[in-house]
N, C-alpha and C. Protein backbone atom coordinates (compact mmCIF):
# COMPACT_ATOMS: atom_id res chain seq x y z
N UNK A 1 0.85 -1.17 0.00
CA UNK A 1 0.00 0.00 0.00
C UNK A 1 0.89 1.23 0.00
N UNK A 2 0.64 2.27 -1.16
CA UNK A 2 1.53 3.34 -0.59
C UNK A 2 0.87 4.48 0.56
N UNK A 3 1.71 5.35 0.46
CA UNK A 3 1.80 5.97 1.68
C UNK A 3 0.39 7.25 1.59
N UNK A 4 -0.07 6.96 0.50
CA UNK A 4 -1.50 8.22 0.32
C UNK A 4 -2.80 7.16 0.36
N UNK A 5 -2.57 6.26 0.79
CA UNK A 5 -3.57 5.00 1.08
C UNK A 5 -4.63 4.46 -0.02
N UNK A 6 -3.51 4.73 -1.22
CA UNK A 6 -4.03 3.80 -2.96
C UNK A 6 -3.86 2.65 -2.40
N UNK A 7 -4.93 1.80 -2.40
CA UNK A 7 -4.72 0.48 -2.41
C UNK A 7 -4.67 -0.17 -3.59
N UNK A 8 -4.35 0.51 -4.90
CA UNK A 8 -3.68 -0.09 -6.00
C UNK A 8 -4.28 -1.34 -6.24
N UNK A 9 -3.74 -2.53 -7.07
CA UNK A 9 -4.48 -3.86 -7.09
C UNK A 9 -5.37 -4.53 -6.20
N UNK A 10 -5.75 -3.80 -5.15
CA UNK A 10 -6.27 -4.70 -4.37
C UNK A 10 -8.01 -4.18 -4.04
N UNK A 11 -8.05 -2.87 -4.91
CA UNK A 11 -9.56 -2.77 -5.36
C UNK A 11 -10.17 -3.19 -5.74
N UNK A 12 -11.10 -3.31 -5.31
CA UNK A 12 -12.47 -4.20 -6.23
C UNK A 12 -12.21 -3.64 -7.59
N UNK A 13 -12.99 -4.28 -8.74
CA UNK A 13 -13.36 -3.90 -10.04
C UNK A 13 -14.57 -3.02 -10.06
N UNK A 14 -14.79 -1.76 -10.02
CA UNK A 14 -15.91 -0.81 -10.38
C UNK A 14 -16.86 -1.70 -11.30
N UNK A 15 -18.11 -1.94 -10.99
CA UNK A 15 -19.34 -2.79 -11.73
C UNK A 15 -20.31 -0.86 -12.10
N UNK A 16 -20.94 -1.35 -13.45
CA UNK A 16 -21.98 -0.58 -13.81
C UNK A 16 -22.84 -0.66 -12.70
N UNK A 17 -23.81 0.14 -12.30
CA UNK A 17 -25.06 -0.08 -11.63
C UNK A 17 -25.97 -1.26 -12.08
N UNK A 18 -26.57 -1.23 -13.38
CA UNK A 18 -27.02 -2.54 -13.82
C UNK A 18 -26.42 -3.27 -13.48
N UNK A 19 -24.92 -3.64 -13.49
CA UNK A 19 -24.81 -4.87 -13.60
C UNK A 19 -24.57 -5.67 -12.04
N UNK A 20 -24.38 -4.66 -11.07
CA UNK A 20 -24.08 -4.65 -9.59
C UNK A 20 -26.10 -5.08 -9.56
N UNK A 21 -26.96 -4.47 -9.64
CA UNK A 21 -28.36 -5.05 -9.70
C UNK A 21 -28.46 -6.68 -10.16
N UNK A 22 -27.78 -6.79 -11.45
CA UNK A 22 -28.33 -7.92 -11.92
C UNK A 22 -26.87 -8.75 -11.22
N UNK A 23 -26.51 -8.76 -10.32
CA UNK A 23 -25.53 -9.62 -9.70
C UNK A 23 -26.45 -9.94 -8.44
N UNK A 24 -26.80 -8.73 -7.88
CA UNK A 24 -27.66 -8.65 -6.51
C UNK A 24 -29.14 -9.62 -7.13
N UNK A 25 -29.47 -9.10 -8.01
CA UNK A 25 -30.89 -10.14 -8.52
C UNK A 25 -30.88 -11.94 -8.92
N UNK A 26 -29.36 -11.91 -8.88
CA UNK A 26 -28.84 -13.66 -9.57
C UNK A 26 -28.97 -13.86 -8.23
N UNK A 27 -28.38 -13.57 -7.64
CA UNK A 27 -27.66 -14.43 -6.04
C UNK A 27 -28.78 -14.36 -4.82
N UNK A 28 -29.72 -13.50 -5.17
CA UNK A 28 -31.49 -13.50 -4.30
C UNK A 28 -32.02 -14.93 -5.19
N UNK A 29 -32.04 -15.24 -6.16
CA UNK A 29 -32.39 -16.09 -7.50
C UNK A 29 -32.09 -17.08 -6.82
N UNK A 30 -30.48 -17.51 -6.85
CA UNK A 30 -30.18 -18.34 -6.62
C UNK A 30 -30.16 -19.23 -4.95
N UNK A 31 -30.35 -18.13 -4.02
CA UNK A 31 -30.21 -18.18 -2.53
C UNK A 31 -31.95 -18.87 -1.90
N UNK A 32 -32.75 -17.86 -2.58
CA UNK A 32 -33.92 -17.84 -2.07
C UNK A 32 -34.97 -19.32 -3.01
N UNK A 33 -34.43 -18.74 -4.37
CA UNK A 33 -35.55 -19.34 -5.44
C UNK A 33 -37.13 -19.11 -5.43
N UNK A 34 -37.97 -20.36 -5.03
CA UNK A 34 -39.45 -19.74 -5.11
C UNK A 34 -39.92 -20.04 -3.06
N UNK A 35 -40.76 -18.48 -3.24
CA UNK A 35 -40.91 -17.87 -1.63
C UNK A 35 -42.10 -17.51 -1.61
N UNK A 36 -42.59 -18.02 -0.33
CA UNK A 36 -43.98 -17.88 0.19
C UNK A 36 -43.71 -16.83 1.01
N UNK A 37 -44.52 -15.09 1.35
CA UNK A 37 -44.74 -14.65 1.93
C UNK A 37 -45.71 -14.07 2.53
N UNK A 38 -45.98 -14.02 3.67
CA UNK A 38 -47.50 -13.88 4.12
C UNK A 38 -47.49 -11.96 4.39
N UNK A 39 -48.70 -11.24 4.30
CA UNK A 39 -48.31 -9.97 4.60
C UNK A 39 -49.55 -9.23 4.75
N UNK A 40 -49.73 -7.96 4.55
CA UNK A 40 -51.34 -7.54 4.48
C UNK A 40 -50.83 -6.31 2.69
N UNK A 41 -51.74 -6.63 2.49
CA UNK A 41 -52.24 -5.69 1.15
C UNK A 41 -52.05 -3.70 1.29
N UNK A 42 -51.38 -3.63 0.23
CA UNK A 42 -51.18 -2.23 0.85
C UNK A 42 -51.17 -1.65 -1.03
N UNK A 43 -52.07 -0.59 -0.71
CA UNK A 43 -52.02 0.45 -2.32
C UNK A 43 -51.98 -0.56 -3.64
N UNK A 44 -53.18 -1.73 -3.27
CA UNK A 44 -53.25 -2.68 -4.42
C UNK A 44 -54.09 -2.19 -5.62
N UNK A 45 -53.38 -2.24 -6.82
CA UNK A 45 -54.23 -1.49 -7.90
C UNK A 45 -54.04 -2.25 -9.24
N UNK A 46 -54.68 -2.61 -10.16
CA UNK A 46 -54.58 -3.41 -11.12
C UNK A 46 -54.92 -2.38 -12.29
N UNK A 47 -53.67 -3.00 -13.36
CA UNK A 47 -53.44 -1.77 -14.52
C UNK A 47 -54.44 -2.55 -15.75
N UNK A 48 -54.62 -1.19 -16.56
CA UNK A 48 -54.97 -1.37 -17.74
C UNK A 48 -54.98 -3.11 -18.98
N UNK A 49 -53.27 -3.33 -18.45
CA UNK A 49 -52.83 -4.32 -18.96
C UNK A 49 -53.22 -5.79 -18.44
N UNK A 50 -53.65 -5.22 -17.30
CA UNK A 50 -54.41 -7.04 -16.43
C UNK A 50 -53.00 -6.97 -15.24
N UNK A 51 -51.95 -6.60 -15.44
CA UNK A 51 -51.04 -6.32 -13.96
C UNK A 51 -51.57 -5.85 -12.83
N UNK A 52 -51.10 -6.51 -11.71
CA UNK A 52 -51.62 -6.41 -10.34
C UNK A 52 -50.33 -5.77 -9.70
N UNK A 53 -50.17 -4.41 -9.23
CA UNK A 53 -49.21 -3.41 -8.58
C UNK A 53 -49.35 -3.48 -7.30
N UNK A 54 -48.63 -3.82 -5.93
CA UNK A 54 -49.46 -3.74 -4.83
C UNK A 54 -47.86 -3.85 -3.77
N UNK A 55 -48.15 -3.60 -2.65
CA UNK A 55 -46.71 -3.83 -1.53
C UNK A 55 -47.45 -4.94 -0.61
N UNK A 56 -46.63 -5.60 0.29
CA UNK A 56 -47.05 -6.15 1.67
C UNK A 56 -46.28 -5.99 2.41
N UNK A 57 -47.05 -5.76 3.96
CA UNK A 57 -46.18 -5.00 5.18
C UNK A 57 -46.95 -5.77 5.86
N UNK A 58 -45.70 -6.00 6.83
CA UNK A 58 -45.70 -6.92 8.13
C UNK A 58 -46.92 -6.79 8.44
N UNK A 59 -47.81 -7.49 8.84
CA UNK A 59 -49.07 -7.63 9.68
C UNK A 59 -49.02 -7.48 11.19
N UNK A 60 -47.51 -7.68 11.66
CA UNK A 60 -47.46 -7.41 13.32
C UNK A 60 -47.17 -6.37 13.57
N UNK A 61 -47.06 -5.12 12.61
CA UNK A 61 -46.57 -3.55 13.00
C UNK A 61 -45.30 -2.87 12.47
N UNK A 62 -44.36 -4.03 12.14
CA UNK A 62 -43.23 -3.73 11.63
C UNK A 62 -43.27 -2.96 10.60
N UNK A 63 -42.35 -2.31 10.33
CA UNK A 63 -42.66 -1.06 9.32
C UNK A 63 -41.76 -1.44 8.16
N UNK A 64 -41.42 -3.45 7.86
CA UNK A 64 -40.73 -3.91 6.56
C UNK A 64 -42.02 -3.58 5.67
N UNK A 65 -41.63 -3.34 4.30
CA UNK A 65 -42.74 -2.84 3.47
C UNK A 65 -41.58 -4.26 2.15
N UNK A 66 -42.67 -4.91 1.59
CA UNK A 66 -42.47 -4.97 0.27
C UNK A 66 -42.90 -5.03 -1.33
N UNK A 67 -42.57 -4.53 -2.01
CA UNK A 67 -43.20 -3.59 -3.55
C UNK A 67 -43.16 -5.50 -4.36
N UNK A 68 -44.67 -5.54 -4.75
CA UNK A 68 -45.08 -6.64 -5.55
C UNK A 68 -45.41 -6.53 -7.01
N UNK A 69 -45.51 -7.44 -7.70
CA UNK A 69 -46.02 -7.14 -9.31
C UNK A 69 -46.52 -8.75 -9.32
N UNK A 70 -47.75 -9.13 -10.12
CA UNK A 70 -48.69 -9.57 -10.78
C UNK A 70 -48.81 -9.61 -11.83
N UNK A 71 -48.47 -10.32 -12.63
CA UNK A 71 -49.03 -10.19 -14.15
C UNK A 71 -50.01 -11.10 -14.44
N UNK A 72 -50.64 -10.83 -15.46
CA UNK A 72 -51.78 -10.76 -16.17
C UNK A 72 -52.04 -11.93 -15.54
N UNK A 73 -51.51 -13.22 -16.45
CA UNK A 73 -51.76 -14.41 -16.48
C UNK A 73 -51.92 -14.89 -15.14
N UNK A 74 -51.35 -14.83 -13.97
CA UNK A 74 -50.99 -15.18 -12.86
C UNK A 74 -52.32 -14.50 -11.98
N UNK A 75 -52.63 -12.65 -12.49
CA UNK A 75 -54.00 -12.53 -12.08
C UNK A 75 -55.05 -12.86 -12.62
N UNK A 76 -55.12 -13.39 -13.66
CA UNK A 76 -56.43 -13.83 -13.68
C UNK A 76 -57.05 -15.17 -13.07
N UNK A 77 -55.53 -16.27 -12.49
CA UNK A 77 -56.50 -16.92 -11.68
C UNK A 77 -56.77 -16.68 -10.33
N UNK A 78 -56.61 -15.70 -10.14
CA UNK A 78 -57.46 -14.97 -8.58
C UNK A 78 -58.71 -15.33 -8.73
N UNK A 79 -59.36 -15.70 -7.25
CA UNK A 79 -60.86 -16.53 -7.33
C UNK A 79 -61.21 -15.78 -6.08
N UNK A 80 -60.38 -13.99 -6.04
CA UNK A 80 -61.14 -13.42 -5.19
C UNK A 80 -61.07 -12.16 -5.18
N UNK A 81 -62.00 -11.47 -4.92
CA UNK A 81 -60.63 -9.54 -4.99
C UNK A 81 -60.14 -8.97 -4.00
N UNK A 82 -58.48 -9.41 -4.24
CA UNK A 82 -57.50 -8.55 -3.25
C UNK A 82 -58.21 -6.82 -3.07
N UNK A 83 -58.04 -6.98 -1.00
CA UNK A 83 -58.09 -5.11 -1.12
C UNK A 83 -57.57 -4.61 -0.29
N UNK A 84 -56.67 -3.36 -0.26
CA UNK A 84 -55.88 -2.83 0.90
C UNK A 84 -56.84 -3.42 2.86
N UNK A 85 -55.62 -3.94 3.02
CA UNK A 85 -55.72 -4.06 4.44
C UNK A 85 -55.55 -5.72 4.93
N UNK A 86 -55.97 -6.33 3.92
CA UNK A 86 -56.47 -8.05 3.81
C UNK A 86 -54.97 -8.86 3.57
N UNK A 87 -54.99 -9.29 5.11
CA UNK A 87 -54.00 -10.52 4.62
C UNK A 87 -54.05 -11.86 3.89
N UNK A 88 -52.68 -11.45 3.72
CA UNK A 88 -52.73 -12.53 2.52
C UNK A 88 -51.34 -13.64 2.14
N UNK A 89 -51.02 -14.71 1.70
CA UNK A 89 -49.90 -15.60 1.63
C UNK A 89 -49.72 -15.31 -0.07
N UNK A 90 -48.24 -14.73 -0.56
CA UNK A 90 -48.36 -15.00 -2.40
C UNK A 90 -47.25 -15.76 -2.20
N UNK A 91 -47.05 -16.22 -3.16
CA UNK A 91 -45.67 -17.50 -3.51
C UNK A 91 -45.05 -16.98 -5.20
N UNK A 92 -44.12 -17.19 -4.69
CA UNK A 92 -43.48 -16.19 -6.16
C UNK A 92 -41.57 -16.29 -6.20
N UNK A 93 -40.92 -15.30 -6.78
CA UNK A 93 -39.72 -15.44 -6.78
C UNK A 93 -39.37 -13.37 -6.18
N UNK A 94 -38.08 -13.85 -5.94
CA UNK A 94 -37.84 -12.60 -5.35
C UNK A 94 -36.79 -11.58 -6.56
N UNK A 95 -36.72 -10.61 -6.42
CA UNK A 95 -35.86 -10.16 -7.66
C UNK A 95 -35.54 -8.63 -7.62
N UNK A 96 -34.93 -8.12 -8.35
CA UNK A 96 -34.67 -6.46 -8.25
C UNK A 96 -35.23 -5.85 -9.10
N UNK A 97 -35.92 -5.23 -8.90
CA UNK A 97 -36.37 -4.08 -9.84
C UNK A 97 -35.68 -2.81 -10.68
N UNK A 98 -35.08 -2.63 -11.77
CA UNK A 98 -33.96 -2.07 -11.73
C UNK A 98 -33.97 -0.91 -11.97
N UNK A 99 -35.00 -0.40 -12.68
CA UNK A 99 -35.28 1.13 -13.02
C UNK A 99 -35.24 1.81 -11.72
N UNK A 100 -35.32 1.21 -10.41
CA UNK A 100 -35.40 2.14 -8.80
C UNK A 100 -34.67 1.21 -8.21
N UNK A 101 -33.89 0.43 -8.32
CA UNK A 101 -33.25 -0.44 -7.58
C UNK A 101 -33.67 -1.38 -6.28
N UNK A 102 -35.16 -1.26 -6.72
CA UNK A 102 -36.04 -1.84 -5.65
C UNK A 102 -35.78 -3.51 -5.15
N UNK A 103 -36.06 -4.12 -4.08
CA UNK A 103 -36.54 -5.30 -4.02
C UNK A 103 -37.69 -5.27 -3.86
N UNK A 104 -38.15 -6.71 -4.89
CA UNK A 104 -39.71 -6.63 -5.51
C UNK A 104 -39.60 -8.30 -5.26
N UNK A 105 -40.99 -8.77 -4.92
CA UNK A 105 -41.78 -9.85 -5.28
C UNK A 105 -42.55 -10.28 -6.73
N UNK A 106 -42.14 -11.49 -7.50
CA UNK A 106 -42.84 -11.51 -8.64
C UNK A 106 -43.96 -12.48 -8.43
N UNK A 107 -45.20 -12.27 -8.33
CA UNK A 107 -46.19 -13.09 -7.46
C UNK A 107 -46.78 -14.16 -8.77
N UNK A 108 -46.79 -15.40 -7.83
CA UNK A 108 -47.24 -16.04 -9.33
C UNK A 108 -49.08 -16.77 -8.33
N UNK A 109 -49.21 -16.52 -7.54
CA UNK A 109 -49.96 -17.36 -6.56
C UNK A 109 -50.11 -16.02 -5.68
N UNK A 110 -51.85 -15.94 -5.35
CA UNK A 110 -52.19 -15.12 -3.86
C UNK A 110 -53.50 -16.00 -3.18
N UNK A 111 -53.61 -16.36 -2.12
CA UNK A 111 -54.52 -17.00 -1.33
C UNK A 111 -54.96 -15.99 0.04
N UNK A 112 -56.03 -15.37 0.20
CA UNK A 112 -56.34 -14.74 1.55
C UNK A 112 -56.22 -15.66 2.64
N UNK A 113 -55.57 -15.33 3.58
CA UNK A 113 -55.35 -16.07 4.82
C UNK A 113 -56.09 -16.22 5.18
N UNK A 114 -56.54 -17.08 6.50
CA UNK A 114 -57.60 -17.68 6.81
C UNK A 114 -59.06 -18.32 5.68
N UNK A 115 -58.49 -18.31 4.81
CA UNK A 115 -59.89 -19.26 3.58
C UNK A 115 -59.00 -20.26 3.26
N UNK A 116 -57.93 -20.35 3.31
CA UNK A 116 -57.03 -21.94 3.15
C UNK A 116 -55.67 -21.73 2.56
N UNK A 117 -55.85 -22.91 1.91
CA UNK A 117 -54.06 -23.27 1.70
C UNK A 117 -53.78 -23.24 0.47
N UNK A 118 -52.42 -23.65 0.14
CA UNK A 118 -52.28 -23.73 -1.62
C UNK A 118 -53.26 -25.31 -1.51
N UNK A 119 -52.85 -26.13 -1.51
CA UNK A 119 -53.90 -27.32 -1.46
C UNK A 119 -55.26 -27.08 -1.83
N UNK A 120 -56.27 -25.98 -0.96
CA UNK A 120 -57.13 -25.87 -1.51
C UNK A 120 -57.32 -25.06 -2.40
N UNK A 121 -56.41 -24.09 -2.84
CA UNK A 121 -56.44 -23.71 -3.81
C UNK A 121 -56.10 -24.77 -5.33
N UNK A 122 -55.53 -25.95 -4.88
CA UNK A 122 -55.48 -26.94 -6.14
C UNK A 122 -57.09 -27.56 -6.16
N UNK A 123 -57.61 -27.54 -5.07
CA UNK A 123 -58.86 -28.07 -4.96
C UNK A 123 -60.02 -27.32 -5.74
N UNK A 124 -60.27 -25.94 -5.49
CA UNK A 124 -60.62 -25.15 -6.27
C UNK A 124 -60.55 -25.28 -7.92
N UNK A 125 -59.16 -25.15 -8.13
CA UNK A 125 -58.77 -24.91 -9.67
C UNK A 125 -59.34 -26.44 -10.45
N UNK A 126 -58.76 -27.50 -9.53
CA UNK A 126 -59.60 -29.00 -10.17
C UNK A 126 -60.96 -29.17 -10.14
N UNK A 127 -61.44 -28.05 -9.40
CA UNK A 127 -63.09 -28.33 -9.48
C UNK A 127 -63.51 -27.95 -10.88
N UNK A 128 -63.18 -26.49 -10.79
CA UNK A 128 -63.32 -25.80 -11.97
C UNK A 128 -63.41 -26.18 -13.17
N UNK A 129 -61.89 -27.11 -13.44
CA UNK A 129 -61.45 -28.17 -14.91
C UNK A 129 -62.19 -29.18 -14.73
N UNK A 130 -62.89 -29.53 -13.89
CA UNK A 130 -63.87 -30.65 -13.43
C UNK A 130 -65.14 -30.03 -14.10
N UNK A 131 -65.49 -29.31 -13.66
CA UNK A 131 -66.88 -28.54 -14.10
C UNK A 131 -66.84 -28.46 -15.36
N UNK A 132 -65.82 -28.04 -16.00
CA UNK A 132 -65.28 -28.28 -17.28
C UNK A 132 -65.48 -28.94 -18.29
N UNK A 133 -65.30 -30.34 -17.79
CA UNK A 133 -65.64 -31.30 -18.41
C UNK A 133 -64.03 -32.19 -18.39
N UNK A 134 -63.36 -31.25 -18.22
CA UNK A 134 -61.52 -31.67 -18.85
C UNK A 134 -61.63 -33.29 -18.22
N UNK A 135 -61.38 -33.91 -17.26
CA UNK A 135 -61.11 -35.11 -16.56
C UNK A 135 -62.32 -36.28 -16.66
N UNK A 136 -63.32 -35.95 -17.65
CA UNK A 136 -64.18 -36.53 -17.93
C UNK A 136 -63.63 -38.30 -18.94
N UNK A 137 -64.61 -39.13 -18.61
CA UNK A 137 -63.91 -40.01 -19.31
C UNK A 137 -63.72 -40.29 -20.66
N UNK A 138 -64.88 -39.79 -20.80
CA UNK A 138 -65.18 -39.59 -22.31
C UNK A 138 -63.63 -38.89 -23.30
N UNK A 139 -63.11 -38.18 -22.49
CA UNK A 139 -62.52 -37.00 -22.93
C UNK A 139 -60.73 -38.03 -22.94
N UNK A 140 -60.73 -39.37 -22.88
CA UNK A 140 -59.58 -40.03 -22.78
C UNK A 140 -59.74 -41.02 -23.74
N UNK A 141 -58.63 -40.76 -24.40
CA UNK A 141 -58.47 -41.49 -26.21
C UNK A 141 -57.23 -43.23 -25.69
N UNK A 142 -57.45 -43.90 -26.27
CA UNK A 142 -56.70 -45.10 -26.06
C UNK A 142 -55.09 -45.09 -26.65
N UNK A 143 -54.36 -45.80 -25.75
CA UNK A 143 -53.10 -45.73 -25.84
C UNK A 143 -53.02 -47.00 -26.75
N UNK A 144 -51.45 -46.44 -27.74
CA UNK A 144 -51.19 -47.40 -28.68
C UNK A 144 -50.66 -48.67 -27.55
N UNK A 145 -50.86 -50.07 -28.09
CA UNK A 145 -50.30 -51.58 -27.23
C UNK A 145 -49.06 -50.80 -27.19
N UNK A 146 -48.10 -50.91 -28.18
CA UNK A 146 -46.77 -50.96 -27.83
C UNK A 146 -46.40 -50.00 -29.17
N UNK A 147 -46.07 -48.73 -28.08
CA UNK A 147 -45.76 -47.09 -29.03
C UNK A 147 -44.51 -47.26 -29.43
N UNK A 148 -44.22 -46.68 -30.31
CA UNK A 148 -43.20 -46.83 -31.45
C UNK A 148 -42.27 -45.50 -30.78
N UNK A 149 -43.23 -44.30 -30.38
CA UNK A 149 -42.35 -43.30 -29.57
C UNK A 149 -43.13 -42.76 -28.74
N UNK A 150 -42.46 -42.41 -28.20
CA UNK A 150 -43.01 -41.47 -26.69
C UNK A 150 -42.12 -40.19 -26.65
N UNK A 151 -43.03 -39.23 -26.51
CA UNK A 151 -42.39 -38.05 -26.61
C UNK A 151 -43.32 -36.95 -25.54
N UNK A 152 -42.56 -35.53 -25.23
CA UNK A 152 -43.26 -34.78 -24.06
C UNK A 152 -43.98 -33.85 -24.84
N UNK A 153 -44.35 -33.19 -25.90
CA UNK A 153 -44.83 -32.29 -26.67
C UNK A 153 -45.45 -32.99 -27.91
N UNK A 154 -46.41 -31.89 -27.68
CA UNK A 154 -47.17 -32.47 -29.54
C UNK A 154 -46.69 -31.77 -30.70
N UNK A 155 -45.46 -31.41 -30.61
CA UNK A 155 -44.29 -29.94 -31.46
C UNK A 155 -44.41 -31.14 -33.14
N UNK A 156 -44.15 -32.72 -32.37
CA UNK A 156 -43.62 -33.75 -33.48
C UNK A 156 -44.44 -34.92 -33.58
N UNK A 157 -44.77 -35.04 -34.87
CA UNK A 157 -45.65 -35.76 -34.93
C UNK A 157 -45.35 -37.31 -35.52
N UNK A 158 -43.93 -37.78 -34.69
CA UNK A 158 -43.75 -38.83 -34.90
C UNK A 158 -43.53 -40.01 -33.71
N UNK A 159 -44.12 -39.26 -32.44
CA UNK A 159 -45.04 -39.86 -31.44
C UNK A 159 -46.31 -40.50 -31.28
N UNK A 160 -46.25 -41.16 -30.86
CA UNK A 160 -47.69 -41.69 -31.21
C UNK A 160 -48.49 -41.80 -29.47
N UNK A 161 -47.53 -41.11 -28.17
CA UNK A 161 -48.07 -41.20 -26.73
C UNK A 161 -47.18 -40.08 -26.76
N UNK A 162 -48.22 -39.58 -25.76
CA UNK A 162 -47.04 -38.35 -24.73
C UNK A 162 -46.86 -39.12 -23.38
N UNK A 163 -46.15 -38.02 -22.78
CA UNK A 163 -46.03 -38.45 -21.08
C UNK A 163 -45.74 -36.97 -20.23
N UNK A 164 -46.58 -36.77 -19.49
CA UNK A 164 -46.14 -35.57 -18.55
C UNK A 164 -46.22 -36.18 -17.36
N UNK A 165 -44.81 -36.34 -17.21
CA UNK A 165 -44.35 -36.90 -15.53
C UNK A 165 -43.58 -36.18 -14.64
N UNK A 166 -43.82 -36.26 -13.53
CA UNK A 166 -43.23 -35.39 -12.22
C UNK A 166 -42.23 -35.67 -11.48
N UNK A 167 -41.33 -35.35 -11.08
CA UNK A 167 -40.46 -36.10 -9.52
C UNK A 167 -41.57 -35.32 -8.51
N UNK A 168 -40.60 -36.45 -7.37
CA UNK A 168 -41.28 -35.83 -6.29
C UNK A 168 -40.54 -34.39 -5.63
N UNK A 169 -41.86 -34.34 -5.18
CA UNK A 169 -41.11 -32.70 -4.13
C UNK A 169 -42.40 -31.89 -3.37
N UNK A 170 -42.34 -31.26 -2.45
CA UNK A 170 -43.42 -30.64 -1.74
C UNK A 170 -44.44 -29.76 -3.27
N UNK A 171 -45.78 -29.94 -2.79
CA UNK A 171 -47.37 -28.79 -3.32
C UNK A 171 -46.46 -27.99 -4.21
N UNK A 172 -45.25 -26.60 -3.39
CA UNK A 172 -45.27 -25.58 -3.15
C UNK A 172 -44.09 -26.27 -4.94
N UNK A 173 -42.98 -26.89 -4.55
CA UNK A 173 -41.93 -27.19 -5.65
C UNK A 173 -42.70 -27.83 -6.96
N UNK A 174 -43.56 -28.48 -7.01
CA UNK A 174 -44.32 -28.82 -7.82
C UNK A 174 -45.58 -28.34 -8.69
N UNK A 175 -45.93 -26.77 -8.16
CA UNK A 175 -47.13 -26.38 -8.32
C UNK A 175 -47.32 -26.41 -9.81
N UNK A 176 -46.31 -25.61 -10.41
CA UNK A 176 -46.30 -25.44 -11.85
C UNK A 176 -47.34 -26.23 -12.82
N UNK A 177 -47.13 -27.86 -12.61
CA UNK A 177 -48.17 -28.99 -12.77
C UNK A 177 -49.28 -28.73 -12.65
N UNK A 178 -49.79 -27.62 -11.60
CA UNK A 178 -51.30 -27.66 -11.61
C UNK A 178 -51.70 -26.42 -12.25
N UNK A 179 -51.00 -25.72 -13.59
CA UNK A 179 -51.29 -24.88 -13.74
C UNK A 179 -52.28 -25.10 -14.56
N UNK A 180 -53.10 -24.00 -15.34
CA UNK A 180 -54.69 -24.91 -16.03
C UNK A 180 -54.01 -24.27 -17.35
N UNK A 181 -53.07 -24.02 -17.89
CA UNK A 181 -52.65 -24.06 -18.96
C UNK A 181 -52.18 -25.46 -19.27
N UNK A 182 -51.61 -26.10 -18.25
CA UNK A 182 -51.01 -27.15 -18.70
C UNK A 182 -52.01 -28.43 -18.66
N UNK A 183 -52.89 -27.60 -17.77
CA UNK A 183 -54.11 -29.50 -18.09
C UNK A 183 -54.79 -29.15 -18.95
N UNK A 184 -55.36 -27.96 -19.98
CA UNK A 184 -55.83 -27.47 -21.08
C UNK A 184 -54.73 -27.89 -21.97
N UNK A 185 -53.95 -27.96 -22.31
CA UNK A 185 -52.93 -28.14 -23.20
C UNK A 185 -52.76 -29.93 -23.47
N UNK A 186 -53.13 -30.48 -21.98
CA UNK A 186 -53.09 -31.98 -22.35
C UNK A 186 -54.65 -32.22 -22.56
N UNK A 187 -55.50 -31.40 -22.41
CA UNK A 187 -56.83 -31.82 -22.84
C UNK A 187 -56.90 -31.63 -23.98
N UNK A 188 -56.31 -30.85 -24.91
CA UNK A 188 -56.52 -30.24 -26.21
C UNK A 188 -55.26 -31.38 -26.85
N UNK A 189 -54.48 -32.16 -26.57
CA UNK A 189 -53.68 -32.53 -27.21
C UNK A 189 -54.20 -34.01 -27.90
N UNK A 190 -54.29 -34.14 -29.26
CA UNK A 190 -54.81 -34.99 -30.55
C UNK A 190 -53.89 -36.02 -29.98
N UNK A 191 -52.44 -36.99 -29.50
CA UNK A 191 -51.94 -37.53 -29.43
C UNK A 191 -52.25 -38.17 -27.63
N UNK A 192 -52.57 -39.20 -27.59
CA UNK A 192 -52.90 -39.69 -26.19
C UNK A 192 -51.59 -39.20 -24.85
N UNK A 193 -52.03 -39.21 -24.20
CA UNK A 193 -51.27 -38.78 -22.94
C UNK A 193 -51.31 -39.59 -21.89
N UNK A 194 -50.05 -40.21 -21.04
CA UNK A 194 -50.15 -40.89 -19.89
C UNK A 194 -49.61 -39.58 -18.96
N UNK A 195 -50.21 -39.40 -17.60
CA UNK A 195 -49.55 -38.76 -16.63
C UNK A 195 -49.30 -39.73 -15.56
């Protein structure tokens, strides 16, 4: 070190702002992944575009505040209407916001506390595709004896079975599966399906 206290090589490397964000946004990514937080509803407002804008702050008084986003797809299966004050559990990923350097919640799931769980919220959504008709028997085409291919998409049509299969892992690691795009997508699919 010299004597005007340059610490010469032994400085960090100066990062852009972006890119000091999107370092801080990988390593929340990678640390946290997907996060359930419970909170109360604060300045919830839904845009033009079908986006749901809203914060959640501690429910015991604490004055942690955190800035949420909703999109479209994710709000429209709300099966209730969020409103300032109402607690609530969302499950989502955590991330930076970079235009304000915010930490933000990306909500993919909201359930009001006390009406239940993600569980019954799968209960719900299967009623629904039930009501539907989707899981009906009628609605299940016969598997070839012995398929020539098996494949996960109907992209190729030199399958003659699909298969959408799971590992195991908790509701919360697995939810994706119960999304109703994806049991619409195997209801609509011309090529038989084992799950």
């Amino acid at each position: 070190m010299s004597s005007d206290g340059d610490t010469g090589a032994l400085a960090p490397r100066a990062l852009s702002v972006a890119a000091l964000l999107l370092a801080a946004a990988d390593a929340l990514q990678f640390r946290l992944g997907a996060v359930a937080v419970r909170g109360e509803l604060s300045g919830f407002s839904r845009a033009a575009s079908g986006h749901c804008y809203f914060s959640l702050k501690d429910s015991d008084g604490a004055s942690a505040l955190l800035r949420c986003a909703m999109f479209r797809r994710a709000a429209s299966l709300l099966d209730f209407a969020p409103r300032d004050g109402q607690h609530v559990e969302v499950r989502g990923r955590v991330g930076i916001y970079e235009p304000r350097g915010e930490l933000q919640c990306i909500v993919e799931a909201m359930l009001p506390l006390g009406a239940g769980s993600l569980y019954e919220l799968f209960l719900r959504q299967k009623a629904k595709l039930e009501a539907a008709g989707l899981f009906d028997d009628t609605r299940k085409r016969p598997l070839a004896q012995h398929p020539r291919a098996i494949g996960w998409a109907t992209q190729r049509a030199e399958v003659d079975t699909l298969i959408v299969c799971r590992g195991g892992g908790s509701l919360e690691d697995l939810w994706a599966f119960n999304d109703e795009a994806v049991v619409r997508a195997i209801a609509a699919s011309t090529i038989p399906v084992v799950c």
